[in-house]
Protein backbone atom coordinates (compact mmCIF):
# COMPACT_ATOMS: atom_id res chain seq x y z
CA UNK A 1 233.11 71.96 -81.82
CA UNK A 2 232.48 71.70 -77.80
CA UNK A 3 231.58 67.95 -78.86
CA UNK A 4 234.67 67.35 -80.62
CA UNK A 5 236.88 68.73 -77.73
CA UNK A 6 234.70 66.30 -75.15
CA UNK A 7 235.59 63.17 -77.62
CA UNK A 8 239.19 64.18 -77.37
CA UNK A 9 239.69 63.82 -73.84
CA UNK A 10 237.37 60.34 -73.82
CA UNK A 11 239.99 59.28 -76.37
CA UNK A 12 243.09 60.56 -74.31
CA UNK A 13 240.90 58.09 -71.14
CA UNK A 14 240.58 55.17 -73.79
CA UNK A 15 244.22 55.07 -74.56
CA UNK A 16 244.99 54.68 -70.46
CA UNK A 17 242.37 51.38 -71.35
CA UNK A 18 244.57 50.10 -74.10
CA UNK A 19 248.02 50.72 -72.25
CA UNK A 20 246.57 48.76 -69.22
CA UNK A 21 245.52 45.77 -72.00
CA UNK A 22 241.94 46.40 -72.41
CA UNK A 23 239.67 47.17 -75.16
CA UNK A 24 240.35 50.94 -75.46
CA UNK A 25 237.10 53.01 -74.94
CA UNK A 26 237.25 56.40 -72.95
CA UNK A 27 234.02 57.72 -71.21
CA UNK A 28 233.07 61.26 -69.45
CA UNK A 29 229.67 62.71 -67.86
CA UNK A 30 229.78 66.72 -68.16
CA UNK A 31 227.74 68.79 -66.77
CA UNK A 32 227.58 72.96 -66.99
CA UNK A 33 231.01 72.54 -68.91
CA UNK A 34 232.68 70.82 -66.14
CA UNK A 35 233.59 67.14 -66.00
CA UNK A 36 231.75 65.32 -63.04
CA UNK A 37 232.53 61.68 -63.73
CA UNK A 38 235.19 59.66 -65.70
CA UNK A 39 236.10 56.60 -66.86
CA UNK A 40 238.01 53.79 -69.07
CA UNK A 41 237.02 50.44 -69.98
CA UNK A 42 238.61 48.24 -66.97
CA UNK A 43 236.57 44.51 -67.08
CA UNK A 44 240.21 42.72 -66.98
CA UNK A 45 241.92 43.89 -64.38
CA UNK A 46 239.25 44.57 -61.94
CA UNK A 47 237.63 41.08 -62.52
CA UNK A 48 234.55 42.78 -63.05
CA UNK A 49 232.43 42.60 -66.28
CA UNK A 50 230.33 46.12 -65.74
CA UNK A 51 233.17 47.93 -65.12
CA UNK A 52 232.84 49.65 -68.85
CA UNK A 53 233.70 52.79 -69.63
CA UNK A 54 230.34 54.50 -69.01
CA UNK A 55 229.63 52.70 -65.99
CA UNK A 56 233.09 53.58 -64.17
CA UNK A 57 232.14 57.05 -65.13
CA UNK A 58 228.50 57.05 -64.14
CA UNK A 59 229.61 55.67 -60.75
CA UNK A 60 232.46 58.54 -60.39
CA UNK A 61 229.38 60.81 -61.22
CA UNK A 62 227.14 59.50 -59.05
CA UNK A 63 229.86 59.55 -56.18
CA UNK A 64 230.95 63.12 -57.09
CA UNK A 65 227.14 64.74 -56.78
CA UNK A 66 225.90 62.87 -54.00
CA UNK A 67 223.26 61.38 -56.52
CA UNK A 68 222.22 58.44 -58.69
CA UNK A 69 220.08 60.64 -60.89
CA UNK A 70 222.32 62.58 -63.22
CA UNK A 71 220.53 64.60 -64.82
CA UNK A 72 221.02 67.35 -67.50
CA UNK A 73 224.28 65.31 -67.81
CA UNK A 74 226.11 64.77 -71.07
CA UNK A 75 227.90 61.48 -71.69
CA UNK A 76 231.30 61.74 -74.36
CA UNK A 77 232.44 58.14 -75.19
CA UNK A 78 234.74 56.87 -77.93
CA UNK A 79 232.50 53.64 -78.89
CA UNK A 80 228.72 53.49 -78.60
CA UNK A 81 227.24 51.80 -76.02
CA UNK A 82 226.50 48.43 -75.41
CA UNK A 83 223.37 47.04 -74.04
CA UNK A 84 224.11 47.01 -70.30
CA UNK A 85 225.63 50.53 -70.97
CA UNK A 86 222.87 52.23 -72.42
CA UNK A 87 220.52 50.83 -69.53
CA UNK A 88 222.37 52.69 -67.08
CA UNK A 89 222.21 55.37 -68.96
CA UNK A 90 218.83 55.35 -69.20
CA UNK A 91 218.30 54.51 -64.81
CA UNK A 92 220.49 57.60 -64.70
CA UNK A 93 218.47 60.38 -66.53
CA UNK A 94 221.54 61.04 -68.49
CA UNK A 95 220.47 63.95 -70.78
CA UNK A 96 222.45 63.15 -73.77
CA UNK A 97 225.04 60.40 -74.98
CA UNK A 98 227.88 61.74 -77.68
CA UNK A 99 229.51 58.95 -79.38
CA UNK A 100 232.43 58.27 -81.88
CA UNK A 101 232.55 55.33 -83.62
CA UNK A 102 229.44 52.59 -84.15
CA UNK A 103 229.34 49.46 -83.00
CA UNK A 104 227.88 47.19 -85.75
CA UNK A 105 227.65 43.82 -83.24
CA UNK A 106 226.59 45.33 -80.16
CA UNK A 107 225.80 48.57 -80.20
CA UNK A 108 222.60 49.57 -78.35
CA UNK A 109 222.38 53.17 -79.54
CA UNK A 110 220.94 52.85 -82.93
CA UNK A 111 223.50 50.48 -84.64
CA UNK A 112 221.33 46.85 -83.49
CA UNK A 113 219.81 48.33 -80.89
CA UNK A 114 218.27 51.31 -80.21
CA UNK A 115 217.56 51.60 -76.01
CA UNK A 116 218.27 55.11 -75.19
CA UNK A 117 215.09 55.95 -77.68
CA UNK A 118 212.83 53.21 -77.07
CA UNK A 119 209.54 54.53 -76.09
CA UNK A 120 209.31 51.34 -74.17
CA UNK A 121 211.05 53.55 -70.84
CA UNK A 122 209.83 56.31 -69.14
CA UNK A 123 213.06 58.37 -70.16
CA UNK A 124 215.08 58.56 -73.39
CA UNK A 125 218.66 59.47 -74.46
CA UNK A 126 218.91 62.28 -77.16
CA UNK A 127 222.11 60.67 -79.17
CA UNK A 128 224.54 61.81 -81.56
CA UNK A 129 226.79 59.23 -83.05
CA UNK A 130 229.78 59.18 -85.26
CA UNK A 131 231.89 62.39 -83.53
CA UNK A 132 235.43 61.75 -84.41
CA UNK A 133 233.94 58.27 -85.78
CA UNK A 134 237.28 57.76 -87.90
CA UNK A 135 239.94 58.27 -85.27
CA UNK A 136 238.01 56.21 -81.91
CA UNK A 137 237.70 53.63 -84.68
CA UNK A 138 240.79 53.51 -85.75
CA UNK A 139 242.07 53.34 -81.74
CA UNK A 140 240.09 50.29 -81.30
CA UNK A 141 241.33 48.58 -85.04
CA UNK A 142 245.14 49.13 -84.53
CA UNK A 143 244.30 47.53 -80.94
CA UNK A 144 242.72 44.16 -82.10
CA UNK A 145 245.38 44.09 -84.83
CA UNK A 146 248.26 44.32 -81.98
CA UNK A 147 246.18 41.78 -79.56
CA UNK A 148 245.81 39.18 -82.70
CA UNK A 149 249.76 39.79 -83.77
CA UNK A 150 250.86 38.92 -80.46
CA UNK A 151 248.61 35.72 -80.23
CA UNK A 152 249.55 34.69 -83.97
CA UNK A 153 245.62 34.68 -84.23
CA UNK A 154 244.95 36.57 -88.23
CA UNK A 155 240.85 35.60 -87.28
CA UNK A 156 238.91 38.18 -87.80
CA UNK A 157 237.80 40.44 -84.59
CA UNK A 158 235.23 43.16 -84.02
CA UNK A 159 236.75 46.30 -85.80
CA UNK A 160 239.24 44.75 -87.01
């Protein structure tokens, strides 16, 4: 149940994403039931490609405890992580990574990848995928569809 309340508020951060035009994925690190770092996917308007979800919310984190270790940290986030993503988590000791829906092109927790359990790193991400799968799916599908109405584009898109 505490994981379903978590994925609400990363979905409440990933519709401030899609409002400001980007893909709409919400991300927050708790810690001791209290919210240390938070983020929302924002590649677009900050001209900068890392600036995912996770990472804006690592970074937050980071800032917030005066450390780049953040350990016995939970991370909520509406769309599982891609590649670069689950490195950081990974450099960051994050604890555990809650996710809702799966990423079947890029996803690097399990769906194509799997790097926050490869035994390949000195430190691995316990994961749980597929928390409120049906809803942070459905945010990211009625987005695409929106993005390819306005652009007369009826291609097919991730999610979509």
């Amino acid at each position: 149940m505490e994981d379903e309340q978590w994925m609400r508020r990363a979905l409440e951060l990933a519709r401030r994403a899609a409002e400001a035009g980007e893909v709409p994925v919400g991300a927050l690190l708790v810690r001791d039931g209290e919210v240390v770092g938070e983020g929302w996917n924002r590649p677009i308007l900050s001209h900068d490609p890392t600036a995912h979800a996770e990472v804006t919310a690592l970074r937050e984190a980071g800032q917030r405890v005066g450390n780049y270790r953040l350990v016995e940290t939970t991370l909520y986030v509406s769309l599982e992580p891609c590649p670069m993503c689950a490195g950081a988590l990974v450099h960051a000791r994050v604890a555990r990574v809650v996710f809702g829906a799966f990423d079947p092109k890029t996803g690097a927790a399990g769906s194509v990848f799997d790097l926050l359990q490869s035994p390949l790193h000195n430190h691995r991400v316990e994961c749980e995928g597929g928390v409120l799968a049906e809803e942070c799916g459905q945010l990211l599908r009625d987005f695409f569809r929106e993005r390819r109405k306005k652009r007369g584009d009826g291609g097919s898109a991730i999610f979509g």
